[in-house]
C-alpha atoms as a PDB file:
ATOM      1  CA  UNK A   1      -2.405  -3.135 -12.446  1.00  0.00           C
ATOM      2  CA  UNK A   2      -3.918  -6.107 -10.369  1.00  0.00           C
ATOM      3  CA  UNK A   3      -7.185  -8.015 -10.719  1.00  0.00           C
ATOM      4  CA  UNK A   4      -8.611 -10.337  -8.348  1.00  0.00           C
ATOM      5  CA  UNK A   5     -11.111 -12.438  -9.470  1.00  0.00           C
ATOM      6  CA  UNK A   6     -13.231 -15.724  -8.458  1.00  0.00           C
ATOM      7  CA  UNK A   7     -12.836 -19.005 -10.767  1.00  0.00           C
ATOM      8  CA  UNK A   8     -16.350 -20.801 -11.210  1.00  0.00           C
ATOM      9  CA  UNK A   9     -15.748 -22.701 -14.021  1.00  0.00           C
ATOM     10  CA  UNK A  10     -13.083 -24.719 -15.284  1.00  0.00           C
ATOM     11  CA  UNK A  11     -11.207 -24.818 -11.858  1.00  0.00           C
ATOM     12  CA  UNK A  12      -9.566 -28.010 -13.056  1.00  0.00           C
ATOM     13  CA  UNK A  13      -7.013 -25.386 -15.222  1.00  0.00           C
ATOM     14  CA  UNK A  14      -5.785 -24.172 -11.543  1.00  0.00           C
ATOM     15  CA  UNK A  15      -4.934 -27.799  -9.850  1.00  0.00           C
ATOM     16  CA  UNK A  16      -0.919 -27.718 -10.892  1.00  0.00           C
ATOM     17  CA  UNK A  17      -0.924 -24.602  -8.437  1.00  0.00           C
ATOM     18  CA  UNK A  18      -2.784 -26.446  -6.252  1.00  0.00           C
ATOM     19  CA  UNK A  19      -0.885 -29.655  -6.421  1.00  0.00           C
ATOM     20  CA  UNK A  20       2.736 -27.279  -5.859  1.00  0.00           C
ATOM     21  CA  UNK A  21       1.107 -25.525  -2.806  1.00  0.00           C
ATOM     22  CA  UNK A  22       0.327 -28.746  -1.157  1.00  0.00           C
ATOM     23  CA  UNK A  23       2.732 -30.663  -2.675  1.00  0.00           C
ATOM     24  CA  UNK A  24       0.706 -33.197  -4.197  1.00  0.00           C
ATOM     25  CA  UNK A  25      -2.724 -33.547  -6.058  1.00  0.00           C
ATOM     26  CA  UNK A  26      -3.883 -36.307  -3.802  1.00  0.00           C
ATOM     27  CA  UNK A  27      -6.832 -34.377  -1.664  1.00  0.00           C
ATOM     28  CA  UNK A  28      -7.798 -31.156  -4.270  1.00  0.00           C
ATOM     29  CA  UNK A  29     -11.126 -32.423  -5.115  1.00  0.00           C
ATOM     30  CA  UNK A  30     -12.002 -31.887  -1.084  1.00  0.00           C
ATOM     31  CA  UNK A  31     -10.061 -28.754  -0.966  1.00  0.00           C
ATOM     32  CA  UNK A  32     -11.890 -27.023  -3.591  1.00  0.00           C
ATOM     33  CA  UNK A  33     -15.359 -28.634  -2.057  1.00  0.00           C
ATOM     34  CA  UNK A  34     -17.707 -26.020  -0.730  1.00  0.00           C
ATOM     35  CA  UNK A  35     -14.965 -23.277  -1.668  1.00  0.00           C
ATOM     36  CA  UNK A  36     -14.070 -20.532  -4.173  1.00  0.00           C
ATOM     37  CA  UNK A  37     -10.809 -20.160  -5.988  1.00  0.00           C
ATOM     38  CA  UNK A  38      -9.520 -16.594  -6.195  1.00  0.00           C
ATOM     39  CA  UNK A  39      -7.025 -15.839  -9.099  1.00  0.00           C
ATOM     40  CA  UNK A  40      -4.839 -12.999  -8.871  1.00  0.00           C
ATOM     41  CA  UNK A  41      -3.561 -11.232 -12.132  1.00  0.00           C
ATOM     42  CA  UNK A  42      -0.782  -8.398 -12.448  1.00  0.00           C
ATOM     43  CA  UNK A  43      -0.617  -7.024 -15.730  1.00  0.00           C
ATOM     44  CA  UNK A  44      -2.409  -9.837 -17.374  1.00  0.00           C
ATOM     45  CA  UNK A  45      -0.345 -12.647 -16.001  1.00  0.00           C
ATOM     46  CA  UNK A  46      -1.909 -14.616 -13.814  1.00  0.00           C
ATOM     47  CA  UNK A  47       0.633 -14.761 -10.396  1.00  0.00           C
ATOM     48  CA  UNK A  48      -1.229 -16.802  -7.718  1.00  0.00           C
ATOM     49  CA  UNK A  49      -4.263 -18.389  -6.127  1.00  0.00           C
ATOM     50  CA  UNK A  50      -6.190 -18.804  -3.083  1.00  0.00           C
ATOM     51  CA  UNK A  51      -8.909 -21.061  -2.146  1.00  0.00           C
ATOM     52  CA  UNK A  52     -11.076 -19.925   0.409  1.00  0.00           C
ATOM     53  CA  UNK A  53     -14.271 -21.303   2.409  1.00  0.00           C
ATOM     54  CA  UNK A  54     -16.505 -19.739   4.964  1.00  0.00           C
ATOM     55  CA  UNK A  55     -18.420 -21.718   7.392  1.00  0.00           C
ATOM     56  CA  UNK A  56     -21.623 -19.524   7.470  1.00  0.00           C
ATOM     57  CA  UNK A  57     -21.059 -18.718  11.777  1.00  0.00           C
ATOM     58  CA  UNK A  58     -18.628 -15.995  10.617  1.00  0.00           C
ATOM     59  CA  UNK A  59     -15.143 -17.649   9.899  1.00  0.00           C
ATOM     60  CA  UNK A  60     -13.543 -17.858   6.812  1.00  0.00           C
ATOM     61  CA  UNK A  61     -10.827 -20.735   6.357  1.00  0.00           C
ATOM     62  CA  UNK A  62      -8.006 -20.406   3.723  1.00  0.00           C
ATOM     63  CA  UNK A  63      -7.240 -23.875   2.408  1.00  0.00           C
ATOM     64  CA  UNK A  64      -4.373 -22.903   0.230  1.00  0.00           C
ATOM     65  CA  UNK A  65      -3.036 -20.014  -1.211  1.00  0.00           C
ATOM     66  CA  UNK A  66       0.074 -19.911  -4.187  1.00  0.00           C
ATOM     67  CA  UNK A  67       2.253 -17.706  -6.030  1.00  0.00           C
ATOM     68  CA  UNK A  68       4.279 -19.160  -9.213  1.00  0.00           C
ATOM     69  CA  UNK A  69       7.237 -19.629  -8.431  1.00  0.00           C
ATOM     70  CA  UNK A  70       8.488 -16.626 -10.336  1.00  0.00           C
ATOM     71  CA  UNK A  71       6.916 -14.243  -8.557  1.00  0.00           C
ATOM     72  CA  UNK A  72       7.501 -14.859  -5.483  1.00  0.00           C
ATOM     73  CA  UNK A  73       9.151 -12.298  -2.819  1.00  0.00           C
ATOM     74  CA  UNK A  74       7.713  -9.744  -5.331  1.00  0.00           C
ATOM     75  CA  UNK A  75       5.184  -8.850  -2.649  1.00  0.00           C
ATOM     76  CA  UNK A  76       2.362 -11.060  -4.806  1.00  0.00           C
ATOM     77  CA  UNK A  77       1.567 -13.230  -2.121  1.00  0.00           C
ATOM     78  CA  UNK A  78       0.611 -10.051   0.628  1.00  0.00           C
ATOM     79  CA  UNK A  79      -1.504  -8.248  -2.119  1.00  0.00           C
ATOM     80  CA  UNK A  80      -3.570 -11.713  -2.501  1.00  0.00           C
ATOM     81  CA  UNK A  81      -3.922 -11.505   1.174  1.00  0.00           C
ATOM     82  CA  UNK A  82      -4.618  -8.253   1.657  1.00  0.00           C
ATOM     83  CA  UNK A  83      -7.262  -8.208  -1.124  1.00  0.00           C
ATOM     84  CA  UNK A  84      -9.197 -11.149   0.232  1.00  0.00           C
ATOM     85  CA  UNK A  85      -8.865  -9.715   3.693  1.00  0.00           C
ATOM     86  CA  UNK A  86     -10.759  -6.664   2.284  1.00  0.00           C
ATOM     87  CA  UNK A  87     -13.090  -9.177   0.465  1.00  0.00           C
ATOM     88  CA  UNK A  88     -14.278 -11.160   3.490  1.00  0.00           C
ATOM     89  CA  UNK A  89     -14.509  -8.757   6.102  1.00  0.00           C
ATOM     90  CA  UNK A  90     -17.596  -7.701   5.519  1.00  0.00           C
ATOM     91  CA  UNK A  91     -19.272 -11.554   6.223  1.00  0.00           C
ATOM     92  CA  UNK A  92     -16.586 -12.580   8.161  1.00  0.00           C
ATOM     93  CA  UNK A  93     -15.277 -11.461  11.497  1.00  0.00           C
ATOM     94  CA  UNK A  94     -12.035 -14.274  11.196  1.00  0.00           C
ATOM     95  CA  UNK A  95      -9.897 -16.190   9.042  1.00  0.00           C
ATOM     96  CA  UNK A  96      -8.289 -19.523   9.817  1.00  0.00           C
ATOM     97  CA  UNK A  97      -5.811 -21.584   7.883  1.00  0.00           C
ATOM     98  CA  UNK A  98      -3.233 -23.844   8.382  1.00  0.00           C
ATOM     99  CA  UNK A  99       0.471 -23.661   7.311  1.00  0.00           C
ATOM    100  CA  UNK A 100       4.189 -25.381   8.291  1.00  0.00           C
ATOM    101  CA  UNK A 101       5.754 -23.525  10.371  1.00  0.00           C
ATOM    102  CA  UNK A 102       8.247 -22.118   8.000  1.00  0.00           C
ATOM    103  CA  UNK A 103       5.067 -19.967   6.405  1.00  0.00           C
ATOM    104  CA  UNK A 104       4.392 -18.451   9.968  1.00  0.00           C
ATOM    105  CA  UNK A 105       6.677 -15.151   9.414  1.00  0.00           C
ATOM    106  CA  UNK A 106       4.833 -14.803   6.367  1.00  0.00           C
ATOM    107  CA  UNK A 107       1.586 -15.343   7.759  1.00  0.00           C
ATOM    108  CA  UNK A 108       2.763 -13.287  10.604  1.00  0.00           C
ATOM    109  CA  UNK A 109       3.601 -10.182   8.968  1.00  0.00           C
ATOM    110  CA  UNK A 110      -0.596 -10.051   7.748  1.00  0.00           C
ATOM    111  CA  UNK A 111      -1.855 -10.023  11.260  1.00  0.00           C
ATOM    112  CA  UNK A 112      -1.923 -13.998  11.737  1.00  0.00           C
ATOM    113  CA  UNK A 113      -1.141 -15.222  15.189  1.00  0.00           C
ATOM    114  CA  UNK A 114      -1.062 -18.870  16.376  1.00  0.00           C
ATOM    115  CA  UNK A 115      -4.048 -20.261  17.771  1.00  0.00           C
ATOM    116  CA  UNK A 116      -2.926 -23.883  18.012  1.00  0.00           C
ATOM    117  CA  UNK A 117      -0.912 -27.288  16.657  1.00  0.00           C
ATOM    118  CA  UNK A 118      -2.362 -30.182  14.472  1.00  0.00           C
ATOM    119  CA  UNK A 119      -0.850 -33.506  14.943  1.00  0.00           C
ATOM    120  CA  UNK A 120       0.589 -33.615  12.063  1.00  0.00           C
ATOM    121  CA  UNK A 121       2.934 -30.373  13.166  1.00  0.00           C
ATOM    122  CA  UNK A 122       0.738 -27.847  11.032  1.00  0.00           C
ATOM    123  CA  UNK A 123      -0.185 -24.327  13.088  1.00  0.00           C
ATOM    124  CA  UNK A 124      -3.280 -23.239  13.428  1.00  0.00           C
ATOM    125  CA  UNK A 125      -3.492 -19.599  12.526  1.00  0.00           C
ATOM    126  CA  UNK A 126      -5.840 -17.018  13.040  1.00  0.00           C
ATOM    127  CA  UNK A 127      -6.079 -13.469  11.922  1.00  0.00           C
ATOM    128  CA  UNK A 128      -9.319 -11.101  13.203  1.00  0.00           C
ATOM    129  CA  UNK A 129     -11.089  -9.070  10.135  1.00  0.00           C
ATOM    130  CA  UNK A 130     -12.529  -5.861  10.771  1.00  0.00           C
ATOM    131  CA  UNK A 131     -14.374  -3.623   8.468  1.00  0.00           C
ATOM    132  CA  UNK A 132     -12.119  -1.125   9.350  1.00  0.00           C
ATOM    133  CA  UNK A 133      -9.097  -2.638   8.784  1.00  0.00           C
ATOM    134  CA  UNK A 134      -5.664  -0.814   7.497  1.00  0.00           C
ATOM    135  CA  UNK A 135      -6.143  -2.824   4.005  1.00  0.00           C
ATOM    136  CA  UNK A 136     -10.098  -1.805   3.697  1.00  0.00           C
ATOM    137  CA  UNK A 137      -9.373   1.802   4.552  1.00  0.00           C
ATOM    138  CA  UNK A 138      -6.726   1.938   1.956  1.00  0.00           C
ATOM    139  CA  UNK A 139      -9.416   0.586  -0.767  1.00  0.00           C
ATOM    140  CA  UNK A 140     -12.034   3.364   0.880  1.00  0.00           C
ATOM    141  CA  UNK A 141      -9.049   5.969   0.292  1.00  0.00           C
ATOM    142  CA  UNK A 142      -8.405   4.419  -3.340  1.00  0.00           C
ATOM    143  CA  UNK A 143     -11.969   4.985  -4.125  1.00  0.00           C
ATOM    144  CA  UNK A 144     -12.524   8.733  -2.492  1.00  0.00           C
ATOM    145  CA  UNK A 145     -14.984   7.359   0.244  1.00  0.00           C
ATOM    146  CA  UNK A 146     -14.374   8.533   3.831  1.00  0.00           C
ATOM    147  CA  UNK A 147     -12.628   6.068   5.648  1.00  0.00           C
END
């Protein structure tokens, strides 16, 4: 059993995460500005995070998104996707992030495709949400609504 859930207080607890997923703890305080941090547990453990902001024309940017290190290539990391996917559609029509380029197969495999290249060597990568997407008709199914 999963549970997705938003952090409003005590976000501070989260910021080792954080820190791992962007490899240092330099720049969190602007990360987490203006955003919402998503926890994701299975079976009362909590797995992984994402931190998530939406511009208000429509877009939604992930800033960071991590899975302890033991759970990883469990299939964690999709199911946090997948559930904020479902989450946002709804307000917004797109999701942005950036990511090294060793995380584009992974950000690949959810729909993702390159939309460009920071200096720094970071990709741009976009992904369209739809209300009717495969992950929002699943919940619909889940919950006995017609998709």
């Amino acid at each position: 059993m999963y549970y997705l859930h938003p952090v409003r207080e005590d976000r501070e607890r989260y910021t080792d995460w954080l820190a791992e997923a962007n490899g240092s703890r330099e720049g969190i305080p602007d990360l987490m500005e203006n955003a919402v941090l998503y926890v994701i547990e299975i079976d009362g453990r909590e797995v992984g995070e994402a931190v998530v902001a939406e511009d208000g024309e429509g877009v939604c940017t992930l800033r960071s998104i991590c899975v302890t290190k033991e759970e990883r290539r469990k299939g964690n990391g999709s199911l946090l996707m997948e559930n904020l996917f479902f989450l946002f559609a709804p307000r917004c029509s797109l999701m942005r992030t950036e990511a090294a380029g060793d995380l584009e197969p992974f950000f690949g495999k959810l729909g993702f495709s390159r939309a460009g290249e920071r200096p720094s060597g970071d990709l741009v990568l976009e992904r369209a949400l739809k209300t009717g997407c495969a992950c929002c008709e699943k919940e619909k199914a889940a919950r006995g609504e017609d998709a």
